[in-house]
N, C-alpha and C. Protein backbone atom coordinates (compact mmCIF):
# COMPACT_ATOMS: atom_id res chain seq x y z
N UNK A 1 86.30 -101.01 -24.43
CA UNK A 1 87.63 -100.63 -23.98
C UNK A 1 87.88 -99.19 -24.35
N UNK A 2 87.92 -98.45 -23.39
CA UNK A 2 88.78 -96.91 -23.95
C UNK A 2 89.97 -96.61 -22.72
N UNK A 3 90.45 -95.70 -23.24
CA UNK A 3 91.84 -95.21 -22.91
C UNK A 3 93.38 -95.82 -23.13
N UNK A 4 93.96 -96.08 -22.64
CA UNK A 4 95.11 -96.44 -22.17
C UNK A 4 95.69 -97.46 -21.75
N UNK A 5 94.88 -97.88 -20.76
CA UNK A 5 95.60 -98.63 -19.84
C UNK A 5 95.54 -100.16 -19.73
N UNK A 6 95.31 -100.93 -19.19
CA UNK A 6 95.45 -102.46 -19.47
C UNK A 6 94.20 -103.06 -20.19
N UNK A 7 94.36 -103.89 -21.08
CA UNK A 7 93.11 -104.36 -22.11
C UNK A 7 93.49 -106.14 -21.50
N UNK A 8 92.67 -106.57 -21.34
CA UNK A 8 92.14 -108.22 -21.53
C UNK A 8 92.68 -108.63 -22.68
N UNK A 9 93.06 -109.78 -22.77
CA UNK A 9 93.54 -110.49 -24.47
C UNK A 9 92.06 -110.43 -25.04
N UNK A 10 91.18 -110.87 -24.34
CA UNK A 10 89.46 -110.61 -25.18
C UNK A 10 89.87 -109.25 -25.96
N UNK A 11 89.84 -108.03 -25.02
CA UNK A 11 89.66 -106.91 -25.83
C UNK A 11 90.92 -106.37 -26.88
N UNK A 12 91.65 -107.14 -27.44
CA UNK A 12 92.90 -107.38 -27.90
C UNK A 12 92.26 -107.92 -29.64
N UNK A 13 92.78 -107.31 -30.56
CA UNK A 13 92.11 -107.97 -31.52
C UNK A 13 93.26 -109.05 -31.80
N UNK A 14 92.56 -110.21 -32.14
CA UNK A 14 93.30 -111.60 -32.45
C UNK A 14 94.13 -111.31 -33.56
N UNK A 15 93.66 -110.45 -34.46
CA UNK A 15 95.29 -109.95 -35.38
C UNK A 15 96.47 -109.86 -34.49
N UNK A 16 96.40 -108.85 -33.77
CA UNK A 16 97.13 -108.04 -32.75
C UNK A 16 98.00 -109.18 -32.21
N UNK A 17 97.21 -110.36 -31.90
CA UNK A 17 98.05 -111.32 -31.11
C UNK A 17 98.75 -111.89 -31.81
N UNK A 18 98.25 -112.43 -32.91
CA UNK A 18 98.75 -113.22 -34.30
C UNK A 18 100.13 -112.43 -34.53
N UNK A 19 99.88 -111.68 -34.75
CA UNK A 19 100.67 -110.69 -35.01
C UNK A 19 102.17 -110.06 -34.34
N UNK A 20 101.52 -110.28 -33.11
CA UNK A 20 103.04 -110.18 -32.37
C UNK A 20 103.65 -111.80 -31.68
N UNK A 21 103.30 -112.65 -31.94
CA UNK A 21 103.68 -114.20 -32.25
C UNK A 21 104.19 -114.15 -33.51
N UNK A 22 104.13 -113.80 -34.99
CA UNK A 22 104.38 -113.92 -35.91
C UNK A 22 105.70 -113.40 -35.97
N UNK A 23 105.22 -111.83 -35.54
CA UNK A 23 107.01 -111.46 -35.31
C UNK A 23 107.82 -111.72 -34.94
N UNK A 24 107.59 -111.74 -33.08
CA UNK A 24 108.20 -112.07 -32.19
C UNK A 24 108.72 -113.69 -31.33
N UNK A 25 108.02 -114.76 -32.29
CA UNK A 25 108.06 -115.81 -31.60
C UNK A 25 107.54 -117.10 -32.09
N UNK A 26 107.39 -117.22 -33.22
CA UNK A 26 106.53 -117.88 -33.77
C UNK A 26 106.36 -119.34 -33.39
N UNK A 27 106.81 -119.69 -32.66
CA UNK A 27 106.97 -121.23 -31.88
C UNK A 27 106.13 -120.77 -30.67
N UNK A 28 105.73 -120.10 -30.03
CA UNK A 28 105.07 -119.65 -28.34
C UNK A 28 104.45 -120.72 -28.22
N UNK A 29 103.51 -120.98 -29.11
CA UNK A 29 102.52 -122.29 -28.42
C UNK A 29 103.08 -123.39 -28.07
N UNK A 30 103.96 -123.82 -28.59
CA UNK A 30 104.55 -124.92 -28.49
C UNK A 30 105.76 -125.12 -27.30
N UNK A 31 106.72 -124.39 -27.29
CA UNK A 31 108.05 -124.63 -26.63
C UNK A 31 107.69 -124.40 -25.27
N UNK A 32 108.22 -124.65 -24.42
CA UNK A 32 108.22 -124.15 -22.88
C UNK A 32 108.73 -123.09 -22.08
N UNK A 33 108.74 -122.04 -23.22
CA UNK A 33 109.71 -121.13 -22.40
C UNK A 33 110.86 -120.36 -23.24
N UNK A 34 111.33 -121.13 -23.32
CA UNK A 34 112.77 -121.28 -23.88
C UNK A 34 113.06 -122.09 -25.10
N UNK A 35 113.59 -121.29 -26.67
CA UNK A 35 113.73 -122.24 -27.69
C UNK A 35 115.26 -122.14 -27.98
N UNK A 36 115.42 -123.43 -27.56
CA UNK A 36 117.36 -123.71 -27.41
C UNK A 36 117.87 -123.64 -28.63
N UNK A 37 117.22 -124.07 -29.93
CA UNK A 37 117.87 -124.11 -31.20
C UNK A 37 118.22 -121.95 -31.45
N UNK A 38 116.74 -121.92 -31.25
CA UNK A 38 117.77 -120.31 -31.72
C UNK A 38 118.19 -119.35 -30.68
N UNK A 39 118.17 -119.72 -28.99
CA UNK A 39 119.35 -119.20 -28.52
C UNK A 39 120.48 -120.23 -29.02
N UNK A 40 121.00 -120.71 -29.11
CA UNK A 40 122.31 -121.78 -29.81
C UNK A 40 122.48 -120.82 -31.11
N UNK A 41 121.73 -120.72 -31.85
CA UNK A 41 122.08 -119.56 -33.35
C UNK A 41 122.09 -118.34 -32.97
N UNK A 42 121.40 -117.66 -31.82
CA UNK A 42 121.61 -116.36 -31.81
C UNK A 42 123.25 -116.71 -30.74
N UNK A 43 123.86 -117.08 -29.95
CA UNK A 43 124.89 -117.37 -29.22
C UNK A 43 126.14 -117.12 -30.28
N UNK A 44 125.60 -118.51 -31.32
CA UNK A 44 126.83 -118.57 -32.06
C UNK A 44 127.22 -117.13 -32.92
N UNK A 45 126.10 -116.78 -33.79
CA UNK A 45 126.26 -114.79 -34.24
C UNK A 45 126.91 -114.35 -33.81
N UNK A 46 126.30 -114.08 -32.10
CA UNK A 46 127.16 -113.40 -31.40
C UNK A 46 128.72 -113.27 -31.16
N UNK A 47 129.48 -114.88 -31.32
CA UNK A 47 130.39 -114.62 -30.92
C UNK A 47 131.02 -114.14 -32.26
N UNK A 48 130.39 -114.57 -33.94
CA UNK A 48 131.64 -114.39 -34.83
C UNK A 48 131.56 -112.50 -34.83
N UNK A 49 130.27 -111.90 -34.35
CA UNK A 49 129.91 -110.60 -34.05
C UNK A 49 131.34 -110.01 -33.30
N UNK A 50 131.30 -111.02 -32.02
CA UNK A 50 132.45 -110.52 -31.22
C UNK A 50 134.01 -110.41 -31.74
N UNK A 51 133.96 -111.58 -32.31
CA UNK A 51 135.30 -111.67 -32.91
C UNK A 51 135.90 -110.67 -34.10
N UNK A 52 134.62 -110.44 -34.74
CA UNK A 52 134.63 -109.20 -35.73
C UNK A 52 134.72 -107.83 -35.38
N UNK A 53 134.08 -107.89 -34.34
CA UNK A 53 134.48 -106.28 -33.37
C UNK A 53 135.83 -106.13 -33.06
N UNK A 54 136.39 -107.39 -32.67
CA UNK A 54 137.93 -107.23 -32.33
C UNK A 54 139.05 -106.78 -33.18
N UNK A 55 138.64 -106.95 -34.33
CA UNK A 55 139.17 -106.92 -35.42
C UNK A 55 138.87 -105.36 -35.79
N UNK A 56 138.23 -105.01 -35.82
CA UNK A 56 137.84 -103.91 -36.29
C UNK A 56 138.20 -102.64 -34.82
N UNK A 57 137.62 -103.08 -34.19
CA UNK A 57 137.32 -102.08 -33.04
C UNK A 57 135.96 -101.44 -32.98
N UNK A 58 135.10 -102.29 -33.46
CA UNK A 58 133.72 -101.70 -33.44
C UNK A 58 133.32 -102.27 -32.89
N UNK A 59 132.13 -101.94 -31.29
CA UNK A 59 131.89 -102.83 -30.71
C UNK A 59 130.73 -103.61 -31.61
N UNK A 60 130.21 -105.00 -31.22
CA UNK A 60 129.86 -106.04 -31.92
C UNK A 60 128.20 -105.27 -31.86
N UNK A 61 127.47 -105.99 -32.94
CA UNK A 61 126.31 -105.72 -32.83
C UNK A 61 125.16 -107.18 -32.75
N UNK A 62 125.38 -107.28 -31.18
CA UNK A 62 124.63 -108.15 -30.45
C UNK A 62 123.20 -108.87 -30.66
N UNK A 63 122.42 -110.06 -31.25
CA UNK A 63 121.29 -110.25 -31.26
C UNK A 63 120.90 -111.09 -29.80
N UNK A 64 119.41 -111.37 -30.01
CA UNK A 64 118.95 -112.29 -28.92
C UNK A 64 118.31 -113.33 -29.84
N UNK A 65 117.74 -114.12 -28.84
CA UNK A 65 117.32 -115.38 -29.37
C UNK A 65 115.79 -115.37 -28.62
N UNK A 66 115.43 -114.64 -28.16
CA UNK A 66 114.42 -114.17 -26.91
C UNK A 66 113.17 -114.87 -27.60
N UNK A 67 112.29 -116.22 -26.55
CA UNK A 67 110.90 -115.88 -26.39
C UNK A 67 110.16 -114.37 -26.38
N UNK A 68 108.75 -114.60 -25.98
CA UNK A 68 107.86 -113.51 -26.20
C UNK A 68 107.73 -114.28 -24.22
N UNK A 69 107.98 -115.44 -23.85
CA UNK A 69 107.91 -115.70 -22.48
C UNK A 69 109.78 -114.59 -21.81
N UNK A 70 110.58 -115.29 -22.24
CA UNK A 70 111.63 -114.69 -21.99
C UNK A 70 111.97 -113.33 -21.53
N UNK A 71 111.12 -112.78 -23.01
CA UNK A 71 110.80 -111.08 -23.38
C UNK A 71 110.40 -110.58 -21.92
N UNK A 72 109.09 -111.26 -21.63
CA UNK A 72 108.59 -111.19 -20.32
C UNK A 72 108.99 -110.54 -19.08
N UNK A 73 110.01 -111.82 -19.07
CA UNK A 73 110.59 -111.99 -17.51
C UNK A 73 111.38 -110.88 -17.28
N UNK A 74 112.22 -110.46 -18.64
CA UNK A 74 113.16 -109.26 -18.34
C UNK A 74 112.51 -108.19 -18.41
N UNK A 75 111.32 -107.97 -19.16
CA UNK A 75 111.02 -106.57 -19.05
C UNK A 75 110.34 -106.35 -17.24
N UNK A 76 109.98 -107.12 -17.04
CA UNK A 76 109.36 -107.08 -15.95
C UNK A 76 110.12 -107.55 -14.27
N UNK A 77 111.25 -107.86 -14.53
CA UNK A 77 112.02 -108.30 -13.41
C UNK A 77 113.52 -108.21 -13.62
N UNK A 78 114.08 -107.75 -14.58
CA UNK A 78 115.36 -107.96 -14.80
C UNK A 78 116.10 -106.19 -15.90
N UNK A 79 117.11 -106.08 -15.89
CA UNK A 79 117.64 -105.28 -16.41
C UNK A 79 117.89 -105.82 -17.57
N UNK A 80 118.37 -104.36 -18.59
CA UNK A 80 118.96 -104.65 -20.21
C UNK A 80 119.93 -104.90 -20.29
N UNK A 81 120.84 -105.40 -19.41
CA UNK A 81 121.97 -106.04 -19.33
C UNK A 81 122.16 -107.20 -19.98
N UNK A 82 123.24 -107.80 -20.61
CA UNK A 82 123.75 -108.90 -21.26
C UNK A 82 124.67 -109.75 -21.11
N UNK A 83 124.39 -110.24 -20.04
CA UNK A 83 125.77 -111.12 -19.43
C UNK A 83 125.07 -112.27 -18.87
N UNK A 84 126.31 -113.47 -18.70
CA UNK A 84 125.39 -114.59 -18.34
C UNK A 84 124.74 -115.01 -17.11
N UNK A 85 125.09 -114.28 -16.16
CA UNK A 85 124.56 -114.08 -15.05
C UNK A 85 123.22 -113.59 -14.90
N UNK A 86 122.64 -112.73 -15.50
CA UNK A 86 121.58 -111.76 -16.14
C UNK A 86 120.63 -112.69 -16.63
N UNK A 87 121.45 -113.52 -18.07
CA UNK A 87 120.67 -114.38 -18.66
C UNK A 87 120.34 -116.30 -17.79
N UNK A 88 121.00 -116.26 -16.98
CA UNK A 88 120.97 -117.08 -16.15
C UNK A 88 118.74 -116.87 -15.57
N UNK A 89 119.39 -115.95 -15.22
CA UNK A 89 118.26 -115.14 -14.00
C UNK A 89 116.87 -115.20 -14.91
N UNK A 90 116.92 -115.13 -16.03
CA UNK A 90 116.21 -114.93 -17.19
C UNK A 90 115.53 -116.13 -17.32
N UNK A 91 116.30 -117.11 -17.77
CA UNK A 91 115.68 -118.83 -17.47
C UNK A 91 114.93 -118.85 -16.22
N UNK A 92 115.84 -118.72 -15.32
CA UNK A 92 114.79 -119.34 -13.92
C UNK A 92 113.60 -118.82 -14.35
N UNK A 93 113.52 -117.18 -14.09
CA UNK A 93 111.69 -116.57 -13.88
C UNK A 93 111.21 -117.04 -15.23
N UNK A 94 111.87 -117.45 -16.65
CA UNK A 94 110.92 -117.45 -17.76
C UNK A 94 110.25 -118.71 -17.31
N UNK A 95 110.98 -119.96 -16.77
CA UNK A 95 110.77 -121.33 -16.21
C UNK A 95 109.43 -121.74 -15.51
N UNK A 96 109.68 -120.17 -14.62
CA UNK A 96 108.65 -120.18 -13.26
C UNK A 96 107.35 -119.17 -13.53
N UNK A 97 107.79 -118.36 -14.92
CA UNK A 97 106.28 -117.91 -14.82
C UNK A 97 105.54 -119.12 -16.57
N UNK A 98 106.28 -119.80 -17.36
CA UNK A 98 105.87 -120.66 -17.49
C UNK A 98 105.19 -122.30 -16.87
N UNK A 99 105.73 -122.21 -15.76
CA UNK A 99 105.24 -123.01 -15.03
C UNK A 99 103.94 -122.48 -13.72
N UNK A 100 103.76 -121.43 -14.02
CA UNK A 100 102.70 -120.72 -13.22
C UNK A 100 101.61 -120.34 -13.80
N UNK A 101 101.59 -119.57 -15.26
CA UNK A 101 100.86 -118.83 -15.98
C UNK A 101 100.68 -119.99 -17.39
N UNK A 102 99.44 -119.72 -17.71
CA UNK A 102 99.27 -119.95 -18.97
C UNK A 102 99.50 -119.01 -19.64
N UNK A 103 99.80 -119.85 -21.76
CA UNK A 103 99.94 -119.08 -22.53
C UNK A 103 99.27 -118.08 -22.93
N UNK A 104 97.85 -117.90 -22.48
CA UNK A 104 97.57 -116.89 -22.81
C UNK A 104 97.16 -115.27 -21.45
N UNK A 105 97.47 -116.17 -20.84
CA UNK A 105 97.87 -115.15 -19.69
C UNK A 105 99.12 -114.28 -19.87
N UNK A 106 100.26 -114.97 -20.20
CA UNK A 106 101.54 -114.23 -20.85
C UNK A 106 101.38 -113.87 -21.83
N UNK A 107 100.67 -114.21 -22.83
CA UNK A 107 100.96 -113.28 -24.14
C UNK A 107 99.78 -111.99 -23.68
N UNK A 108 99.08 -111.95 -22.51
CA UNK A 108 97.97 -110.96 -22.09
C UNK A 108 99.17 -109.75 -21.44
N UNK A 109 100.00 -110.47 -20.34
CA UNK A 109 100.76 -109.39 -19.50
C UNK A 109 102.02 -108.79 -20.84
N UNK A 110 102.51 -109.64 -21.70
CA UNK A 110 103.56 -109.03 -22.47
C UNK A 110 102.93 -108.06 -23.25
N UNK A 111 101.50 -108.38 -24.20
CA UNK A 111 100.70 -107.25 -24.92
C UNK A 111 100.61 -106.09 -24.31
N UNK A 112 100.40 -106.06 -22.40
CA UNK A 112 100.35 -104.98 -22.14
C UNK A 112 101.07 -104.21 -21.26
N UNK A 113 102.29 -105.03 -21.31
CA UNK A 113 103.47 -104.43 -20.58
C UNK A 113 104.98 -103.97 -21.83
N UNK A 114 104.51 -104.44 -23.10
CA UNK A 114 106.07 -104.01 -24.29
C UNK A 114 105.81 -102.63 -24.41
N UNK A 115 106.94 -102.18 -24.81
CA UNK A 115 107.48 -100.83 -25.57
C UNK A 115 106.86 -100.70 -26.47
N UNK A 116 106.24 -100.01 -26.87
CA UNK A 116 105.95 -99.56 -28.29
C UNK A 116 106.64 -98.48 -29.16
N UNK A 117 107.52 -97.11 -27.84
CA UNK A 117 107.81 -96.44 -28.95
C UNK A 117 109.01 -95.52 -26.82
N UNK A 118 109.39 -94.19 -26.97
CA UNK A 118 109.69 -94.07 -25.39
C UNK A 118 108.33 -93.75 -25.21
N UNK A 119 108.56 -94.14 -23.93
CA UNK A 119 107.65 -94.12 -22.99
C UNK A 119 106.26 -94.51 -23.52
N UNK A 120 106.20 -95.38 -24.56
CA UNK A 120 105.01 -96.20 -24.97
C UNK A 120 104.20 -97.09 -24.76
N UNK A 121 103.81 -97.86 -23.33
CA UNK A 121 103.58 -99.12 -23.58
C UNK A 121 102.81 -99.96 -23.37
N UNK A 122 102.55 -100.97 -23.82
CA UNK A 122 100.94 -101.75 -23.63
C UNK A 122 100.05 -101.44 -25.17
N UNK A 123 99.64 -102.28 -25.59
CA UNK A 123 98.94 -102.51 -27.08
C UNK A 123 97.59 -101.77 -26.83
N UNK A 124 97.27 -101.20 -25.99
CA UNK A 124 96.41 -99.99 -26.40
C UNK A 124 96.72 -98.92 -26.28
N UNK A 125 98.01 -98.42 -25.20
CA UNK A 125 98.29 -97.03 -25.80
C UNK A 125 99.10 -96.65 -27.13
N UNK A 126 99.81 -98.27 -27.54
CA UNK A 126 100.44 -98.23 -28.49
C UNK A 126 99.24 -98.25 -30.15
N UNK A 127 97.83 -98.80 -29.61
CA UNK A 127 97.09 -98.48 -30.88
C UNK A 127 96.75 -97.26 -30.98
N UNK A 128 96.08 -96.95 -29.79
CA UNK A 128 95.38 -95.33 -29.62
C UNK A 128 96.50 -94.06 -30.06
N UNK A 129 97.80 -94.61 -29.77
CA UNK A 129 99.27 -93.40 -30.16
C UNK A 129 99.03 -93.32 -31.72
N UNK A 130 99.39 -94.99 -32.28
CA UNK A 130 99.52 -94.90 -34.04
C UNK A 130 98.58 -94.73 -34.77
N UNK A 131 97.09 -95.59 -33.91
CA UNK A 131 96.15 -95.46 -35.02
C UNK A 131 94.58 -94.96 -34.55
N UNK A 132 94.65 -94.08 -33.64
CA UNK A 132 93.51 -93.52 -33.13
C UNK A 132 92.50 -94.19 -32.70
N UNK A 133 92.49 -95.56 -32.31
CA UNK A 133 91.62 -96.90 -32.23
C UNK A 133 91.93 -97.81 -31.07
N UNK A 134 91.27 -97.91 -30.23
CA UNK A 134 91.46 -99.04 -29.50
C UNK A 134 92.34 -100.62 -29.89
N UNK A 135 92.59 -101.36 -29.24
CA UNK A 135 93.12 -102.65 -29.92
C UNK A 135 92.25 -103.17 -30.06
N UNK A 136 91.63 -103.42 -29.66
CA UNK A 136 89.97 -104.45 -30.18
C UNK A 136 90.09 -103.77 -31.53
N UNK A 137 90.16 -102.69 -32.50
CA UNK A 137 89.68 -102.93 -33.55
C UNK A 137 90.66 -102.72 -34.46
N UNK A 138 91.91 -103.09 -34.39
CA UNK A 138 93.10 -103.20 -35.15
C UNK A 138 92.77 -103.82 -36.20
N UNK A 139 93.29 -103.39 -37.77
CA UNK A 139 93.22 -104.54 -38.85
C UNK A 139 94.52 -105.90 -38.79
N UNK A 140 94.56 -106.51 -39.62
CA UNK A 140 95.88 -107.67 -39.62
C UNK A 140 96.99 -106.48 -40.12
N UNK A 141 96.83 -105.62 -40.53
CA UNK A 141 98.23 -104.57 -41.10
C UNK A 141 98.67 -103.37 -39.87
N UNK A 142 97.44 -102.70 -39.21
CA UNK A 142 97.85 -102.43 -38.24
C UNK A 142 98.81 -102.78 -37.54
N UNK A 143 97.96 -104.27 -36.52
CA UNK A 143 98.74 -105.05 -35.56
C UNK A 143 100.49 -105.62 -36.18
N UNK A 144 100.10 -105.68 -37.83
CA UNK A 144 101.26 -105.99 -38.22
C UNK A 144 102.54 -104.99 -38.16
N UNK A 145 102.06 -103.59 -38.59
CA UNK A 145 103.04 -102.35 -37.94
C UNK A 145 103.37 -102.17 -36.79
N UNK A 146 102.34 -102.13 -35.97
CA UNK A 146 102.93 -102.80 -34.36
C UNK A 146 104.13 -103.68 -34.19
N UNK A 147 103.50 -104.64 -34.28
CA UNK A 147 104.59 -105.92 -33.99
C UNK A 147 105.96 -105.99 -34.30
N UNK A 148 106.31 -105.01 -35.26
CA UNK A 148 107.78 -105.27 -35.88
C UNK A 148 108.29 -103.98 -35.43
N UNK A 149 107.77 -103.00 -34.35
CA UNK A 149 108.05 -101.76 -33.41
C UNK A 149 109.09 -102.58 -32.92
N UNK A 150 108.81 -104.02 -32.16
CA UNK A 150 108.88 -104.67 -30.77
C UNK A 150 110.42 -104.67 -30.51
N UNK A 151 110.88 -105.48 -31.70
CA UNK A 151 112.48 -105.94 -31.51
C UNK A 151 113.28 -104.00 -31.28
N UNK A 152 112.96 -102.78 -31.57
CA UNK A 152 113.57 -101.65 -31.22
C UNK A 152 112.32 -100.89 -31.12
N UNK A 153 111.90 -100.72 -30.36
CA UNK A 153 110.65 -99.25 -30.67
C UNK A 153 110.91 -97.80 -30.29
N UNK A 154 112.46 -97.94 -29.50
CA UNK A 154 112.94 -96.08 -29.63
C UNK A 154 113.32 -96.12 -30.86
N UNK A 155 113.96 -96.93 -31.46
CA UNK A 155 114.75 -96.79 -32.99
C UNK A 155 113.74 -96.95 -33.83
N UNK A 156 112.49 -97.93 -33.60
CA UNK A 156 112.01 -97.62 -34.91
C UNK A 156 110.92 -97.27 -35.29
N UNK A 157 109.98 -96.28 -33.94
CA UNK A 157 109.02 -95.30 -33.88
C UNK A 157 109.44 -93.96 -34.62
N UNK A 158 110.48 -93.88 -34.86
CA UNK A 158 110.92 -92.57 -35.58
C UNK A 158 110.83 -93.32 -37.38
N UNK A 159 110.76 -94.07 -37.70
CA UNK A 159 110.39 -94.68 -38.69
C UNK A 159 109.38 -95.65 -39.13
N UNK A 160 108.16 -95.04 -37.89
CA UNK A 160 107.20 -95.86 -38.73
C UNK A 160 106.09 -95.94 -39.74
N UNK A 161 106.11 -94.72 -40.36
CA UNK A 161 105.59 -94.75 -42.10
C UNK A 161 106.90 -95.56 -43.10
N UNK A 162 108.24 -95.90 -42.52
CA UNK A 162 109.37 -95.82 -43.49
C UNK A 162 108.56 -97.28 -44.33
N UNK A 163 109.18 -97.66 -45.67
CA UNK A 163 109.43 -98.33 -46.60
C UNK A 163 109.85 -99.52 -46.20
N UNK A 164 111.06 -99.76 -45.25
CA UNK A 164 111.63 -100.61 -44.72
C UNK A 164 110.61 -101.33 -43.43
N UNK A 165 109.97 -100.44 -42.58
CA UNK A 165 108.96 -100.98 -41.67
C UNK A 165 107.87 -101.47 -42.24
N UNK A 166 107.35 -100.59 -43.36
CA UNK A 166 105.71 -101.17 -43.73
C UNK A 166 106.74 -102.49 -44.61
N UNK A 167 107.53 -102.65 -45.30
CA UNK A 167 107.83 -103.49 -45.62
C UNK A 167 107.63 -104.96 -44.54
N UNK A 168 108.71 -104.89 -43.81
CA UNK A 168 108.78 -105.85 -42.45
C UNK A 168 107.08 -106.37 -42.02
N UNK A 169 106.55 -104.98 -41.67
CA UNK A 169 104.83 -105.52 -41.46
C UNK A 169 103.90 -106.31 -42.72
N UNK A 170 104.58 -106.35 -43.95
CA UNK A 170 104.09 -106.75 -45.10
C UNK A 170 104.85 -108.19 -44.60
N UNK A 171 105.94 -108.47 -44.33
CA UNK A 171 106.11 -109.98 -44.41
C UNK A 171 105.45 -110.77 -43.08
N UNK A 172 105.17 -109.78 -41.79
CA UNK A 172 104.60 -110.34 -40.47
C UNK A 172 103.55 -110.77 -41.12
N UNK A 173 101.98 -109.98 -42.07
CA UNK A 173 101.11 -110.25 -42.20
C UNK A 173 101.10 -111.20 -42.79
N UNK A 174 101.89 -112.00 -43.97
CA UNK A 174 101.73 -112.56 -44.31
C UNK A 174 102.22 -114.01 -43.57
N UNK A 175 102.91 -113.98 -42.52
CA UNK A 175 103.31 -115.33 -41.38
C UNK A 175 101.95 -115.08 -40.74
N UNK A 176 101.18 -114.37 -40.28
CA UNK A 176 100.44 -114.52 -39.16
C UNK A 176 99.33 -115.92 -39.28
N UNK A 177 98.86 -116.11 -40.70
CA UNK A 177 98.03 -117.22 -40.64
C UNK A 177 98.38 -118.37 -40.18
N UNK A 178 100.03 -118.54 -40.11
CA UNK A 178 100.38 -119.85 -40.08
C UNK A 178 100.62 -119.91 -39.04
N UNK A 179 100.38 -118.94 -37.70
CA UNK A 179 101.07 -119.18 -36.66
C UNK A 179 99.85 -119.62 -35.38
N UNK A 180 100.22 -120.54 -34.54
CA UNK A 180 99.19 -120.68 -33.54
C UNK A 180 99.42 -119.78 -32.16
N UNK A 181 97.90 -119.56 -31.98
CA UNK A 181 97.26 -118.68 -30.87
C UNK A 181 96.97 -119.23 -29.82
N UNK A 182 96.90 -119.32 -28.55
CA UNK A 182 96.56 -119.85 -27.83
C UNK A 182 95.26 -119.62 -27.10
């Protein structure tokens, strides 16, 4: 594998994958798509979020509850919009490319379609940017600095030597064993 541009999950080092399941999803193998318990907890946040903004006048500071399938559908078919109409739209295609694609076909197109940093994206330009290396030869700490880019990577490519990130990648590495790969 050299350059840039789209890598095979083969040429993907299995850290790498571990790794952004660990962060991002740690149920993938299992659920269908969609894990209702923590959209239901990220929902509920949200609203005491909302209610606290009101109060204040600060607007709320919004989480998701997002699959790494979910993740998917919007980066690839849908806007960053947050409304339920949006998230409506979100179910169907996560539904339909779970019901089309296998798991490791999606965790292949999300590896090489996420953000890594602006204008960053796909897990080999995002290795070759941070660590001069293809993804095939990522260590488990690498892929682990990666992975915790995911949830902000304009916000938190400007911090990724910080204390607080290698921290975060210190607790991914240590979930990744427990998590299944597909």
């Amino acid at each position: 594998a050299g350059g840039e541009g789209w890598v095979n999950l083969s040429q993907v080092s299995p850290r790498m994958a571990r790794a952004g399941i660990a962060s991002e999803d740690a149920g993938f193998v299992d659920h269908g798509g969609v894990e209702w318990d923590a959209l239901e907890n990220a929902w509920a946040r949200n609203q005491r979020a909302q209610a606290r903004s009101t109060k204040s006048k600060r607007p709320p500071k919004l989480v998701g509850g997002s699959t790494i399938s979910q993740q998917l559908a919007k980066n690839l078919f849908l806007s960053g919009e947050r409304n339920l109409p949006r998230k409506a739209q979100e179910f169907v295609l996560t539904l339909t490319l779970e019901a089309l694609l296998s798991k490791q076909r999606i965790l292949e197109v999300y590896l090489n379609n996420v953000e890594f940093g602006e204008g960053l994206f796909g897990v080999q330009a995002a290795s070759r940017y941070y660590f001069h290396r293809d993804a095939a030869r990522l260590d488990a700490m690498s892929a682990a600095r990666l992975s915790v880019l995911l949830p902000a990577p304009k916000r938190f490519e400007r911090q990724f030597g910080s204390p607080m990130l290698v921290g975060r990648a210190a607790t991914v590495a240590a979930r990744m064993p427990a998590v299944d790969v597909p």
